[in-house]
C-alpha atoms as a PDB file:
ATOM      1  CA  UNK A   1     160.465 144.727  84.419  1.00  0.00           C
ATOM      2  CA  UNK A   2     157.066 144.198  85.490  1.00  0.00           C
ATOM      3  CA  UNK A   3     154.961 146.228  87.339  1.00  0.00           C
ATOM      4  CA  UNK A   4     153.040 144.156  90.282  1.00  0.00           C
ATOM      5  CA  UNK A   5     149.487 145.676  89.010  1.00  0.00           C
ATOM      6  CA  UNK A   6     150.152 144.876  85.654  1.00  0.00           C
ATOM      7  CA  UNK A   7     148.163 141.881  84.281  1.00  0.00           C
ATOM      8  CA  UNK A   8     149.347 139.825  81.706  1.00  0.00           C
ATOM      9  CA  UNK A   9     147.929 140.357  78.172  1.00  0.00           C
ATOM     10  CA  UNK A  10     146.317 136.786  77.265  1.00  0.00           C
ATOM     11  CA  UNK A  11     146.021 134.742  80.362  1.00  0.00           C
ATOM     12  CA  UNK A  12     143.781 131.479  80.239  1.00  0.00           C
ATOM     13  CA  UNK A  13     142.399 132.635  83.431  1.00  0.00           C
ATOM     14  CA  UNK A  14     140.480 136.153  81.730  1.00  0.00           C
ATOM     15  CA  UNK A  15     139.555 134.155  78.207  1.00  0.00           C
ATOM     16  CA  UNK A  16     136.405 132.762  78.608  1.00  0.00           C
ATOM     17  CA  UNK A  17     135.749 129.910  76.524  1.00  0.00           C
ATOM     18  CA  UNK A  18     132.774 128.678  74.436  1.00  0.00           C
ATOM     19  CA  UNK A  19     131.848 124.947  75.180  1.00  0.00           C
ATOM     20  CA  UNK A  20     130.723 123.480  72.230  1.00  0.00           C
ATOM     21  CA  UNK A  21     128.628 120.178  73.095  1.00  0.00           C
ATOM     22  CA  UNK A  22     128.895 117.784  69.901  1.00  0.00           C
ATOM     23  CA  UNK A  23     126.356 114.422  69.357  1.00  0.00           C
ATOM     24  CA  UNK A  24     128.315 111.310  69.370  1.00  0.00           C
ATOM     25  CA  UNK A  25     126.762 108.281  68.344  1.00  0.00           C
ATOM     26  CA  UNK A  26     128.120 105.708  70.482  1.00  0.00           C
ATOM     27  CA  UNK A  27     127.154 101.939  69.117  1.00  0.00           C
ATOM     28  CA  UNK A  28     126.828  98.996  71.306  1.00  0.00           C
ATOM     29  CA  UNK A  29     127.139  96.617  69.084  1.00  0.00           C
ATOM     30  CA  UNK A  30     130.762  94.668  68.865  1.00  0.00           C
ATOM     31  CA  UNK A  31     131.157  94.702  64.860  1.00  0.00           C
ATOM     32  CA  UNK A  32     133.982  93.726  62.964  1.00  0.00           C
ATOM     33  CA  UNK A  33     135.140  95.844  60.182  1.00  0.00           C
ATOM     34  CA  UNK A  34     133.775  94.967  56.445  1.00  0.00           C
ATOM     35  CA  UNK A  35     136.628  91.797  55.198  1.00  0.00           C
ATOM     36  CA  UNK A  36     138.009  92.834  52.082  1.00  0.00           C
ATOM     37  CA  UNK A  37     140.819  90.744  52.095  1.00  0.00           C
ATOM     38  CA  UNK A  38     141.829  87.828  49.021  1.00  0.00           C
ATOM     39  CA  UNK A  39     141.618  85.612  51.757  1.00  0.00           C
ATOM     40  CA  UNK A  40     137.791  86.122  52.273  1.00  0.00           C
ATOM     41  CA  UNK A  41     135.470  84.412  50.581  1.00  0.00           C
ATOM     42  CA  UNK A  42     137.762  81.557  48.945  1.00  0.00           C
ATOM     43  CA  UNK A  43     137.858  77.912  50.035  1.00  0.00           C
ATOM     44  CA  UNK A  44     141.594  76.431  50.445  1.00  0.00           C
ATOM     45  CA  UNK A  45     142.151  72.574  50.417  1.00  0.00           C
ATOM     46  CA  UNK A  46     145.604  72.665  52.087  1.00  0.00           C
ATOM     47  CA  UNK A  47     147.285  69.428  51.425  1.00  0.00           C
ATOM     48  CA  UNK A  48     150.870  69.756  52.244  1.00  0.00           C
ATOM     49  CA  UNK A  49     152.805  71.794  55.082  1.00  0.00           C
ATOM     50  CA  UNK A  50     154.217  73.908  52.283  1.00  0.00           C
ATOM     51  CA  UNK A  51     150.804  74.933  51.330  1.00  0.00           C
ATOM     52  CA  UNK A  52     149.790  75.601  54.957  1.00  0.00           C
ATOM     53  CA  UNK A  53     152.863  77.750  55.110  1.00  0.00           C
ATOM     54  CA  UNK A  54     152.195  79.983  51.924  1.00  0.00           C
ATOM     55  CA  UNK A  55     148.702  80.207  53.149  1.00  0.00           C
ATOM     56  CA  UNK A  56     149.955  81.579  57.020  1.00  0.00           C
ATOM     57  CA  UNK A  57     152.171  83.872  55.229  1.00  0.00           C
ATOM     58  CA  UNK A  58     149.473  85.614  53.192  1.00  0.00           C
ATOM     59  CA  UNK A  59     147.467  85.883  56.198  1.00  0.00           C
ATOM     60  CA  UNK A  60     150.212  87.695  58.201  1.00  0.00           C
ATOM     61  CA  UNK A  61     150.674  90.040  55.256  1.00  0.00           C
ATOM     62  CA  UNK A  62     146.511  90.783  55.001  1.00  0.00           C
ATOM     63  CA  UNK A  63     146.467  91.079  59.312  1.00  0.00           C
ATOM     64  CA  UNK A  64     149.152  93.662  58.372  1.00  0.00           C
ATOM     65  CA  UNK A  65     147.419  95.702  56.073  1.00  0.00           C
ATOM     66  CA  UNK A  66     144.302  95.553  57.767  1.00  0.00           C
ATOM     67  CA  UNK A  67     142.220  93.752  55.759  1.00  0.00           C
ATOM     68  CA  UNK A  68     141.693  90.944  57.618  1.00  0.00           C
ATOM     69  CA  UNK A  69     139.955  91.218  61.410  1.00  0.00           C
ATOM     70  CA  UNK A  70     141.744  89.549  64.328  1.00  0.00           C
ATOM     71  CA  UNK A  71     139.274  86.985  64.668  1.00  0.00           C
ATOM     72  CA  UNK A  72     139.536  85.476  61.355  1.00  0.00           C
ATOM     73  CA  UNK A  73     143.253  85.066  61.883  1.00  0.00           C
ATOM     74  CA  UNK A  74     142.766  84.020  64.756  1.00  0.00           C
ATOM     75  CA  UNK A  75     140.832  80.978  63.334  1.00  0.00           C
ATOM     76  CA  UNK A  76     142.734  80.376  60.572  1.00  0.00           C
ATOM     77  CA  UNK A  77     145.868  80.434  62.348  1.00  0.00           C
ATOM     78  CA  UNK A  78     144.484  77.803  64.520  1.00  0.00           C
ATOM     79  CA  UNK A  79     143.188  75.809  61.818  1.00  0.00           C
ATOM     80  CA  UNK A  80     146.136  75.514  60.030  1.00  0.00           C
ATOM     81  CA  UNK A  81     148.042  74.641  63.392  1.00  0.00           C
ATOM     82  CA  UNK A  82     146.003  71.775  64.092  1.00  0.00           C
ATOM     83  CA  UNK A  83     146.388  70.599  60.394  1.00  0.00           C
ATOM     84  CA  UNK A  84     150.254  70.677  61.002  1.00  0.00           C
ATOM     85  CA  UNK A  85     149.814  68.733  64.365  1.00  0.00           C
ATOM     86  CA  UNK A  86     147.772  66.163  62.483  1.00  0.00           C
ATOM     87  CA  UNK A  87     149.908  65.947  59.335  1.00  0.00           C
ATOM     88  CA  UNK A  88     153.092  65.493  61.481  1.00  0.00           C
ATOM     89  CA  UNK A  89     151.529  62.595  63.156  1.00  0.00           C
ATOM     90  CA  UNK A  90     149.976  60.767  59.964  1.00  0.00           C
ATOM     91  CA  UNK A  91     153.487  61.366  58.588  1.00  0.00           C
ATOM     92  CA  UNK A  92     155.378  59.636  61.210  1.00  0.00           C
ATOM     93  CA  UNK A  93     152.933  56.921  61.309  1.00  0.00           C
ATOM     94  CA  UNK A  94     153.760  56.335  57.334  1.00  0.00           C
ATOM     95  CA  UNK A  95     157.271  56.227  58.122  1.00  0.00           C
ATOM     96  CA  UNK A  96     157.301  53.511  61.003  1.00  0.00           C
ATOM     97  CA  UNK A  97     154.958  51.351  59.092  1.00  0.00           C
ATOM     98  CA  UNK A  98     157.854  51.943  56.265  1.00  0.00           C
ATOM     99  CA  UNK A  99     160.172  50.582  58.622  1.00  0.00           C
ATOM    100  CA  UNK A 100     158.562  48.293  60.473  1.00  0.00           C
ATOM    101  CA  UNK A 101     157.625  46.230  57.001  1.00  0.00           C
ATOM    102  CA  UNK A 102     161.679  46.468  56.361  1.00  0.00           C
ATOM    103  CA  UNK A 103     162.588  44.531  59.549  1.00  0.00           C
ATOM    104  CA  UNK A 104     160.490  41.907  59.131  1.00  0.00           C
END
């Protein structure tokens, strides 16, 4: 049992600790880290929805890994979105015209 006098052997309140102050460099400046990915750097001429689909899926794998920012998906993401949209409609335009010269 313990005595009431008796104080305990290593108690945070009798350890005085040494504050150690450490520099941090703290940068303002909003930078996006270095793009190492295969996607960087190349020029794609997406033609067909299959294309744009191989194309999203490699740049879902890179975001995974890290080796493509955010932003740049981002933007290609949307990119290849609005090619889809447009492609869709220039596609069912071809198609009515198609049918349209086969009932008259």
């Amino acid at each position: 049992m313990k005595k009431k006098n008796e104080t305990p052997k290593a108690s945070t309140r009798n350890i005085k600790k040494k504050e150690v102050v450490k520099e941090v460099k703290v940068s303002t400046k909003k930078t996006a880290p270095p793009l190492k990915a295969p996607l960087m750097g190349k020029l794609y001429n997406v033609k067909t929805p299959k294309q744009a689909k191989r194309l999203l899926s490699a740049l879902i794998l890179s975001f995974q890994k890290g080796e493509v920012n955010s932003r740049f998906a981002k933007d290609l993401c949307y990119l290849l979105s609005v090619f889809l949209t447009v492609y869709k409609e220039s596609d069912f335009e071809i198609r009515l015209k198609a049918l349209e010269g086969k009932v008259k």
